[in-house]
N, C-alpha and C. Protein backbone atom coordinates (compact mmCIF):
# COMPACT_ATOMS: atom_id res chain seq x y z
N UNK A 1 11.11 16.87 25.47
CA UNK A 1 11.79 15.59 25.31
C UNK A 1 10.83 14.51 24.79
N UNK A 2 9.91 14.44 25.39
CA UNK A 2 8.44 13.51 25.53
C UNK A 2 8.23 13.38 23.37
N UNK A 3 8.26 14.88 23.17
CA UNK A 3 7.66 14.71 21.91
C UNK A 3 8.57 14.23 20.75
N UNK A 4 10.04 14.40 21.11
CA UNK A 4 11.15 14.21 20.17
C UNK A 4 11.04 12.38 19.94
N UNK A 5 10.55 11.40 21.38
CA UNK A 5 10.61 10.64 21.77
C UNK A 5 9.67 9.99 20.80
N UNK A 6 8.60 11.13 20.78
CA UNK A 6 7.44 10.29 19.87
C UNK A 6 7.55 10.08 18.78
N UNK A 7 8.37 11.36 17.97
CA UNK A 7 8.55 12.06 16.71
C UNK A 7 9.53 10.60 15.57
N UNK A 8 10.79 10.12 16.96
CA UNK A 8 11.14 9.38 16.19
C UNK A 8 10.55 8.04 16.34
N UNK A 9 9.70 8.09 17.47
CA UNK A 9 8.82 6.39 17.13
C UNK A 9 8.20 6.45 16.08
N UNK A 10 7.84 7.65 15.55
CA UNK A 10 6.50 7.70 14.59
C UNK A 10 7.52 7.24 13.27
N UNK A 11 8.72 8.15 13.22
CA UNK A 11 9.46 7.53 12.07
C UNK A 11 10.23 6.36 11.99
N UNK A 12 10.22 6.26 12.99
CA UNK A 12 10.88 4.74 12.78
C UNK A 12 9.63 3.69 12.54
N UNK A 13 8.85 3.81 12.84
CA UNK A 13 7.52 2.93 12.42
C UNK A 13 7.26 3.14 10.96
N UNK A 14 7.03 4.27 10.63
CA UNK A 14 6.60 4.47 9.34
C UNK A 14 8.01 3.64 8.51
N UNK A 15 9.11 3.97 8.49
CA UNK A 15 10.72 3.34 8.02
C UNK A 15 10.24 1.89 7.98
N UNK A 16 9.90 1.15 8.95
CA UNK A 16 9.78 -0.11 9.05
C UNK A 16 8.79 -0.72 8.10
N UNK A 17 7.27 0.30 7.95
CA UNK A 17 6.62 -0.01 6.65
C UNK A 17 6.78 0.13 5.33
N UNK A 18 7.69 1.08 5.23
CA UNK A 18 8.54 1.38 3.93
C UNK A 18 9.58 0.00 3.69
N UNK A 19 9.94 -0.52 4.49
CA UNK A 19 10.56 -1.60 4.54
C UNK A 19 10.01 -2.74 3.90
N UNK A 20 8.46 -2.84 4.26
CA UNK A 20 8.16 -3.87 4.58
C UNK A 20 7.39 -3.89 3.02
N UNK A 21 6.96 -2.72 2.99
CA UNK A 21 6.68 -2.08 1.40
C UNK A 21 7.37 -2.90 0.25
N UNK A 22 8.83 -2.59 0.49
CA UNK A 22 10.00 -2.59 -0.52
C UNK A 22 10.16 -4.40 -0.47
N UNK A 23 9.74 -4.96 0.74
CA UNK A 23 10.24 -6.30 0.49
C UNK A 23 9.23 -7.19 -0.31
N UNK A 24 7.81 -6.37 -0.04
CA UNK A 24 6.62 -6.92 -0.99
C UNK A 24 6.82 -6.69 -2.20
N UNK A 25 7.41 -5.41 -2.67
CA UNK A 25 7.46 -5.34 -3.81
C UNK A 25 8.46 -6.09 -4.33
N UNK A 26 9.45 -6.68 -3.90
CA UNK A 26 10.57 -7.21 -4.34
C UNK A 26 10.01 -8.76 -4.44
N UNK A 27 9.06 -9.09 -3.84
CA UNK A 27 8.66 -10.52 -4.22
C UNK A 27 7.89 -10.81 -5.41
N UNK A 28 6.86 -9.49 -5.04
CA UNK A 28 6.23 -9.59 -6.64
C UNK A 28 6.96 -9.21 -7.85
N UNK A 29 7.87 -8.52 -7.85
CA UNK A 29 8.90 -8.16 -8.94
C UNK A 29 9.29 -9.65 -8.79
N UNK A 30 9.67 -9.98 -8.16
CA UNK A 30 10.86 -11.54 -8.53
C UNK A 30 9.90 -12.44 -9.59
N UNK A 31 8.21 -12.68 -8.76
CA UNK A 31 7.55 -13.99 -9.53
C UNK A 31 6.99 -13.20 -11.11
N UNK A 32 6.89 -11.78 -11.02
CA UNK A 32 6.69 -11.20 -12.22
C UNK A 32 7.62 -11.61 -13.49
N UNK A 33 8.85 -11.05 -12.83
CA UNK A 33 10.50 -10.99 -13.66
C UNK A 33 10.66 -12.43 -13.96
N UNK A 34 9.92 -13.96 -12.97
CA UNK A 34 10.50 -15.37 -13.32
C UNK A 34 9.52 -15.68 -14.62
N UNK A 35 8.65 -14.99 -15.17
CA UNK A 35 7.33 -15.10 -15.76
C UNK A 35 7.62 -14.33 -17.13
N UNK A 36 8.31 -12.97 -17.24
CA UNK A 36 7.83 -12.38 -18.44
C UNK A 36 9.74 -11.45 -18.24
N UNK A 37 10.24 -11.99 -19.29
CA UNK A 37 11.69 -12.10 -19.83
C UNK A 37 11.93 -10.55 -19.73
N UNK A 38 10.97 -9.67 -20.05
CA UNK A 38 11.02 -8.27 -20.09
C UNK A 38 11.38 -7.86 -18.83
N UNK A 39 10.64 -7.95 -17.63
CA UNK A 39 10.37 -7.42 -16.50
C UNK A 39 11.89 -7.97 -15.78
N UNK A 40 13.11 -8.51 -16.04
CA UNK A 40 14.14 -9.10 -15.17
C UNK A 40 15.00 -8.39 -15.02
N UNK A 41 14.52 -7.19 -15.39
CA UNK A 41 15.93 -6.28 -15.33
C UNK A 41 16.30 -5.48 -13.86
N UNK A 42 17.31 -5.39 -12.91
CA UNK A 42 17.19 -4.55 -11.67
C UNK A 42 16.99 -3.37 -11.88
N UNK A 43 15.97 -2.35 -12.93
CA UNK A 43 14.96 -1.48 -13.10
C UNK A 43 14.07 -1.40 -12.62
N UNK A 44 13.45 -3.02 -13.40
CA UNK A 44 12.02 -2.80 -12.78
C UNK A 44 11.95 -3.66 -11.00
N UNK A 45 12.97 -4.38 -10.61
CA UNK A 45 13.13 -4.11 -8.91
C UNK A 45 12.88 -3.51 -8.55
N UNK A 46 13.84 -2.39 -8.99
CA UNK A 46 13.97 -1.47 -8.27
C UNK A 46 12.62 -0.52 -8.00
N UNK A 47 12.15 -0.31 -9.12
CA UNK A 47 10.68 0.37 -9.16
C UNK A 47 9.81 -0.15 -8.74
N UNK A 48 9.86 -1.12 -8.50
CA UNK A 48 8.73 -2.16 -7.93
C UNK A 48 8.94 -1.66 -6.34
N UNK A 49 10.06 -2.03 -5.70
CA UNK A 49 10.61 -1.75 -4.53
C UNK A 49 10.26 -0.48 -3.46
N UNK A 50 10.45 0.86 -4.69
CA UNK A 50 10.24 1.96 -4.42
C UNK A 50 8.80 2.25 -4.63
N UNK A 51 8.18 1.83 -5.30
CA UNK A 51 6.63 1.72 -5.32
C UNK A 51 5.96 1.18 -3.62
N UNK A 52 6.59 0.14 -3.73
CA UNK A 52 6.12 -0.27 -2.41
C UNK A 52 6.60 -0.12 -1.47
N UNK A 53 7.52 0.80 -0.73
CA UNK A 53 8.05 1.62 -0.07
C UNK A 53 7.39 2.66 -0.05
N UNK A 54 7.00 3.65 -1.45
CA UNK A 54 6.13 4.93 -1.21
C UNK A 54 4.62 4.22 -0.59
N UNK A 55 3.99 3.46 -1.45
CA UNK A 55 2.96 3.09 -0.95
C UNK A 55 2.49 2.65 0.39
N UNK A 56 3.80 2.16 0.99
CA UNK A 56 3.42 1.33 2.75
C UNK A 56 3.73 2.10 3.95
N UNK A 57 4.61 3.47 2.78
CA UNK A 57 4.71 4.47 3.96
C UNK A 57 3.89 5.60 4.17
N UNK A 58 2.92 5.80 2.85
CA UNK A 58 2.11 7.30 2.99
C UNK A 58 0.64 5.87 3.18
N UNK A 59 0.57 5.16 2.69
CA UNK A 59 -0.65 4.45 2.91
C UNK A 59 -1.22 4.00 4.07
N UNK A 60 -0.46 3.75 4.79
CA UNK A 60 -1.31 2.85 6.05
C UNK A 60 -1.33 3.62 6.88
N UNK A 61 -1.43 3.74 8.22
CA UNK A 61 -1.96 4.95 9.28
C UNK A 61 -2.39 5.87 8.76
N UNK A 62 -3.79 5.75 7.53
CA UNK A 62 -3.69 7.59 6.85
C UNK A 62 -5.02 8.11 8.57
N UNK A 63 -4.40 8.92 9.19
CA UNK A 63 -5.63 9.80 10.40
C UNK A 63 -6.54 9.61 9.25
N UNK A 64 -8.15 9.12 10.34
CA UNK A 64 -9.54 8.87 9.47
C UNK A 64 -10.56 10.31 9.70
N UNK A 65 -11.23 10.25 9.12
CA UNK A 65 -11.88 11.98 9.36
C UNK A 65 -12.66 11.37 10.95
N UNK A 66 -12.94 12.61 11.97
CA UNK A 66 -14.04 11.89 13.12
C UNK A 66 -14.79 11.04 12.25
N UNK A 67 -15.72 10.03 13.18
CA UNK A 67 -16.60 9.53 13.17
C UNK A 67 -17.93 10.17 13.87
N UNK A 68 -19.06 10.23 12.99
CA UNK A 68 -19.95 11.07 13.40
C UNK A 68 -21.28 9.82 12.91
N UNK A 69 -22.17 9.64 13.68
CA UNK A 69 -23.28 8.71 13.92
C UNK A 69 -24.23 9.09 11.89
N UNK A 70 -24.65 8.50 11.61
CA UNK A 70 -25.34 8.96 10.51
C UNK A 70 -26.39 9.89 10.28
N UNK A 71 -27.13 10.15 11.41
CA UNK A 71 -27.98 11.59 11.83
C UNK A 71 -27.77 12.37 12.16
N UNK A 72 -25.85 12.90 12.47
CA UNK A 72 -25.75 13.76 12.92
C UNK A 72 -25.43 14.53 11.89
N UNK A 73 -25.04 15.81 12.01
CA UNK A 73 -24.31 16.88 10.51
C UNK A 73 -22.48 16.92 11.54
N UNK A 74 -21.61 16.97 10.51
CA UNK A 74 -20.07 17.00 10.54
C UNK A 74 -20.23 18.96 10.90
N UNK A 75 -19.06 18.90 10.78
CA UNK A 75 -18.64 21.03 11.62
C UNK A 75 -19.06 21.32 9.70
N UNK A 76 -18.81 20.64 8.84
CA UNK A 76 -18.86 21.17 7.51
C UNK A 76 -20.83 21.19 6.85
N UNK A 77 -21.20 20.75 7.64
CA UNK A 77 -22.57 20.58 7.31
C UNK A 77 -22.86 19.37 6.64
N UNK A 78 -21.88 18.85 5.91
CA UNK A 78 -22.18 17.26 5.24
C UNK A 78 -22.48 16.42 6.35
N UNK A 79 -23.47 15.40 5.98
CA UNK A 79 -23.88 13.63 6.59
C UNK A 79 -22.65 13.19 6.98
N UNK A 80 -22.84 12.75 7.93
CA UNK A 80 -21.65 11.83 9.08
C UNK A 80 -21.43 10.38 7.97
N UNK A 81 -22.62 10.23 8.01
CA UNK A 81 -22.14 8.96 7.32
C UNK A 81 -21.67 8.45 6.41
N UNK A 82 -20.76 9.45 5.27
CA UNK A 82 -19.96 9.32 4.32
C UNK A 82 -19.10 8.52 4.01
N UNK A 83 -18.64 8.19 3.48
CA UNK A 83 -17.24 7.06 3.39
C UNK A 83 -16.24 7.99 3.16
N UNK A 84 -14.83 7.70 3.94
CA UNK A 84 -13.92 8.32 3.99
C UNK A 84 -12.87 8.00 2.97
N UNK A 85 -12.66 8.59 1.66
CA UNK A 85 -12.11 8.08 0.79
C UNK A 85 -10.58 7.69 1.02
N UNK A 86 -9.82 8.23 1.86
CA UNK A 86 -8.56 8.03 2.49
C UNK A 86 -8.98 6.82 2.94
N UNK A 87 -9.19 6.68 3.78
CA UNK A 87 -9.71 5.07 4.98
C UNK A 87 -9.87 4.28 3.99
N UNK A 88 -10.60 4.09 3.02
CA UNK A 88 -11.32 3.08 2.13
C UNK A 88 -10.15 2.87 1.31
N UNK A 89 -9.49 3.99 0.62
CA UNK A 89 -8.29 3.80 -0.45
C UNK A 89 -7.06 2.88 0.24
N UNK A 90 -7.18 3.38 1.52
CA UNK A 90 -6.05 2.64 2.23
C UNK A 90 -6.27 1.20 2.57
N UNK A 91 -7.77 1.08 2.59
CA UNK A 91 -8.05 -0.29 3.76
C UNK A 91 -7.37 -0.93 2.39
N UNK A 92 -8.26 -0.86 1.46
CA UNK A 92 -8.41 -1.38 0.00
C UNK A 92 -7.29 -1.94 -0.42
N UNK A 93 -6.23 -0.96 -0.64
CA UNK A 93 -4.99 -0.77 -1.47
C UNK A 93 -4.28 -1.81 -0.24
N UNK A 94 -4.46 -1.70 0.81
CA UNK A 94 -3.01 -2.26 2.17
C UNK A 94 -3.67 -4.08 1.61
N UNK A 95 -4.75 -4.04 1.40
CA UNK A 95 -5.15 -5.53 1.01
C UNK A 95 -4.64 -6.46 0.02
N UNK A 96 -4.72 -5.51 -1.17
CA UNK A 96 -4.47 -5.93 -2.55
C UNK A 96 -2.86 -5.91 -2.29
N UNK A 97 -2.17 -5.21 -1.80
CA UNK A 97 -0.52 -5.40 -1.74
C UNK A 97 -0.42 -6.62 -0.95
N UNK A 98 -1.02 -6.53 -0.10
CA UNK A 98 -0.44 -7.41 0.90
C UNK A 98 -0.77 -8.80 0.34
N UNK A 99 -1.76 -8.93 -0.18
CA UNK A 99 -2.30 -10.38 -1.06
C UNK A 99 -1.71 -10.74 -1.85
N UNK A 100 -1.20 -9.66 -2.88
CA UNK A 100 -0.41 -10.15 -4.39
C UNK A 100 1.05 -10.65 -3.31
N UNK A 101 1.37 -9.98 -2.76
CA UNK A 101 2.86 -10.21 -1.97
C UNK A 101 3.12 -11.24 -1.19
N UNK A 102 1.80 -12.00 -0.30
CA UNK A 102 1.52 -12.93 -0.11
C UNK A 102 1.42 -13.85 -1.29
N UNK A 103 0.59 -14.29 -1.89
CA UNK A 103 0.54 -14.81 -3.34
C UNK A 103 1.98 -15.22 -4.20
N UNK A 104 2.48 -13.51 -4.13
CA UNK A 104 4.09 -13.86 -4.53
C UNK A 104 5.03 -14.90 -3.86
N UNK A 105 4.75 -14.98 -2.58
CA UNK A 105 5.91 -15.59 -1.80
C UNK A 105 5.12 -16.98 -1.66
N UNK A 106 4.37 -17.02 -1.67
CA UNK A 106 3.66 -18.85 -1.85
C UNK A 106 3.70 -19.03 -3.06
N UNK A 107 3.70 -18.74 -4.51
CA UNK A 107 4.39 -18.92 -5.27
C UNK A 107 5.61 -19.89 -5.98
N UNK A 108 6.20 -18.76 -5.24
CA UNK A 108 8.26 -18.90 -5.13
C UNK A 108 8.44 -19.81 -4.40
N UNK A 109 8.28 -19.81 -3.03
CA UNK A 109 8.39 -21.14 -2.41
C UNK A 109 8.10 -22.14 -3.00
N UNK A 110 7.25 -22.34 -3.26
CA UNK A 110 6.26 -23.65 -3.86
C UNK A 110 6.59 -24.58 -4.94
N UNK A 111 7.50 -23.57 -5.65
CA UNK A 111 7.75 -23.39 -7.02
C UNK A 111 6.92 -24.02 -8.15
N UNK A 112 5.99 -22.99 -7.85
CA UNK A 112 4.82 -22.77 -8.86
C UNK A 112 5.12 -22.25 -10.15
N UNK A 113 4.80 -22.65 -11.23
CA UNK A 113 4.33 -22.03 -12.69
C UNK A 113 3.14 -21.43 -13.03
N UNK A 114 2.59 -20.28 -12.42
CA UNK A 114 1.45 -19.53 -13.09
C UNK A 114 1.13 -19.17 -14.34
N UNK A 115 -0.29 -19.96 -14.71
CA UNK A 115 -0.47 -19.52 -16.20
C UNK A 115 -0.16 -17.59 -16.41
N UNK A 116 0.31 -17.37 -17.28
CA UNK A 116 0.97 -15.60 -17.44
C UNK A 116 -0.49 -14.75 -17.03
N UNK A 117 -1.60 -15.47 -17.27
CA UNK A 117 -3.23 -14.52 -16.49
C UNK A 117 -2.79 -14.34 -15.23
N UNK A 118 -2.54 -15.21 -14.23
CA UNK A 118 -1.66 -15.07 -12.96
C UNK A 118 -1.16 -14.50 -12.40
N UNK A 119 -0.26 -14.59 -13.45
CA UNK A 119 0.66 -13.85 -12.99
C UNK A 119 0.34 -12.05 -13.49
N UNK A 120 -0.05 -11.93 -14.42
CA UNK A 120 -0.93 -10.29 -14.78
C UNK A 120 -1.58 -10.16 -13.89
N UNK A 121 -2.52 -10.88 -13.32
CA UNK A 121 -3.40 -10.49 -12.31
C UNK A 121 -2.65 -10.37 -10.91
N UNK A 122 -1.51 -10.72 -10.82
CA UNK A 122 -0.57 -10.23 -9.73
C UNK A 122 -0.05 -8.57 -9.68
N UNK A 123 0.26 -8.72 -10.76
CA UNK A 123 1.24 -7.43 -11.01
C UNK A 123 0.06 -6.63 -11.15
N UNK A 124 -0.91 -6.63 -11.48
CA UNK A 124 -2.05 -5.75 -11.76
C UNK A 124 -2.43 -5.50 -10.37
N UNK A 125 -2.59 -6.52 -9.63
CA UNK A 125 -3.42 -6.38 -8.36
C UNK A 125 -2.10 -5.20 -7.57
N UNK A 126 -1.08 -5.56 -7.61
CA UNK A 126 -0.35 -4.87 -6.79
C UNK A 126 0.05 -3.29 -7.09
N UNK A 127 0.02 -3.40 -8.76
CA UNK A 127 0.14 -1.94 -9.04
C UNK A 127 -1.22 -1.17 -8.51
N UNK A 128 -2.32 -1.68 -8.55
CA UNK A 128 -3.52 -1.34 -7.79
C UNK A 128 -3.76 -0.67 -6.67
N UNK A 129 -2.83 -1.82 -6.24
CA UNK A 129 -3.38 -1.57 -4.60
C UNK A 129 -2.46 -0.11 -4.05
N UNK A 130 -1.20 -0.47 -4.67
CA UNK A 130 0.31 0.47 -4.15
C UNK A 130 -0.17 2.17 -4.65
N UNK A 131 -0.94 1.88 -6.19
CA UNK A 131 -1.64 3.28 -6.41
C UNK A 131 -3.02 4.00 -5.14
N UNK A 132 -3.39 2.56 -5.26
CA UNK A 132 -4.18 3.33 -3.62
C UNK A 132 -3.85 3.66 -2.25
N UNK A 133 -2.59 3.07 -2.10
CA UNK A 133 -1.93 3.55 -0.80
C UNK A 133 -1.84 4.91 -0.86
N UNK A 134 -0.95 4.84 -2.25
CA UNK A 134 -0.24 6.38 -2.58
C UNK A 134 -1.02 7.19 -2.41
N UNK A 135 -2.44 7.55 -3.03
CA UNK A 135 -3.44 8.11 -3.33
C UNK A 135 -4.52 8.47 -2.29
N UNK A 136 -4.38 7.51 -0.90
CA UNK A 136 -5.06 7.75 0.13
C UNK A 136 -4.30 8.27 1.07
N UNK A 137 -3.00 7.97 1.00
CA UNK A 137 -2.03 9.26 1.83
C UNK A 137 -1.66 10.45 1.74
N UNK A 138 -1.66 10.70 0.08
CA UNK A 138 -1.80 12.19 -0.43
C UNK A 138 -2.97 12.77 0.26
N UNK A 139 -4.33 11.85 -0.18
CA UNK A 139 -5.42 12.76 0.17
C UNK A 139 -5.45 12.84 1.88
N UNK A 140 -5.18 12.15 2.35
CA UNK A 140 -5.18 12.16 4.13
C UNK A 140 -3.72 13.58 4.63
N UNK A 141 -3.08 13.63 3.75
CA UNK A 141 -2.32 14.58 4.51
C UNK A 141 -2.42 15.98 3.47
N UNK A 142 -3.28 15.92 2.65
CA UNK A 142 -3.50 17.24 2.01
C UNK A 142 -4.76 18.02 2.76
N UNK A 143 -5.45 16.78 3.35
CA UNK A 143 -6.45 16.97 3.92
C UNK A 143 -6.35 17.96 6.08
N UNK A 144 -5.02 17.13 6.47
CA UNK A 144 -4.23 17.43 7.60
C UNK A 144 -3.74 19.07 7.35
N UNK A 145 -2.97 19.73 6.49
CA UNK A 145 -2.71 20.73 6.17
C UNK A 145 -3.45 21.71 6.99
């Protein structure tokens, strides 16, 4: 019972970051789409949306490898003190979303006009970051296998 209990906390948590994903992306799609005549179509919402939904749900909690002191050797024989490319892709990537998305919504409120560098450097930062979510959750659960 205990574990079914857990099974759906775990998914309902993860659901809630997929959520929370989709609503970041929907802000930066909005100040993108108010900026560049191309991007207004409910396409690129939508992709934006689902980007940040995949990204907030395989990205954040990626399990970190142990932690092993820097003199010690890992069960694989490699230095402890490595950087964990999952951990780092994630810290990284959960930043840059969360900033451009932040950014986005002070923005909009504000009702700001960003020179179009701005606003590129939004949409850039977030396609960034959402590729590193993605990319550190693949590797964290290919790694789990």
């Amino acid at each position: 019972m205990r574990s079914r209990v857990r099974r759906f906390a775990h998914v309902l948590e993860r659901s809630g970051l997929a959520m929370a994903g989709a609503a970041a992306g929907l802000f930066v799609a909005a100040l993108v789409g108010s900026s560049i005549a191309a991007l207004t179509t409910q396409g690129f919402l939508l992709i934006m949306m689902i980007a940040g939904a995949i990204g907030f749900y395989l990205g954040i909690d990626t399990p970190p490898l142990p932690f092993h002191e820097p003199h010690e050797e890992s069960a694989e024989g490699r230095a402890g003190g490595r950087i964990d490319a999952a951990e780092f892709l994630s810290a990284v990537g959960t930043f840059l979303a969360a900033l451009t998305a932040f950014v986005s919504v002070g923005v909009i409120v504000l009702r700001e006009n960003p020179h179009m560098f701005w606003t590129a450097m939004i949409m850039a930062g977030w396609v960034a970051g959402v590729t590193m979510q993605i990319i550190a959750g693949a590797i964290a659960r290919m790694r789990a296998r």
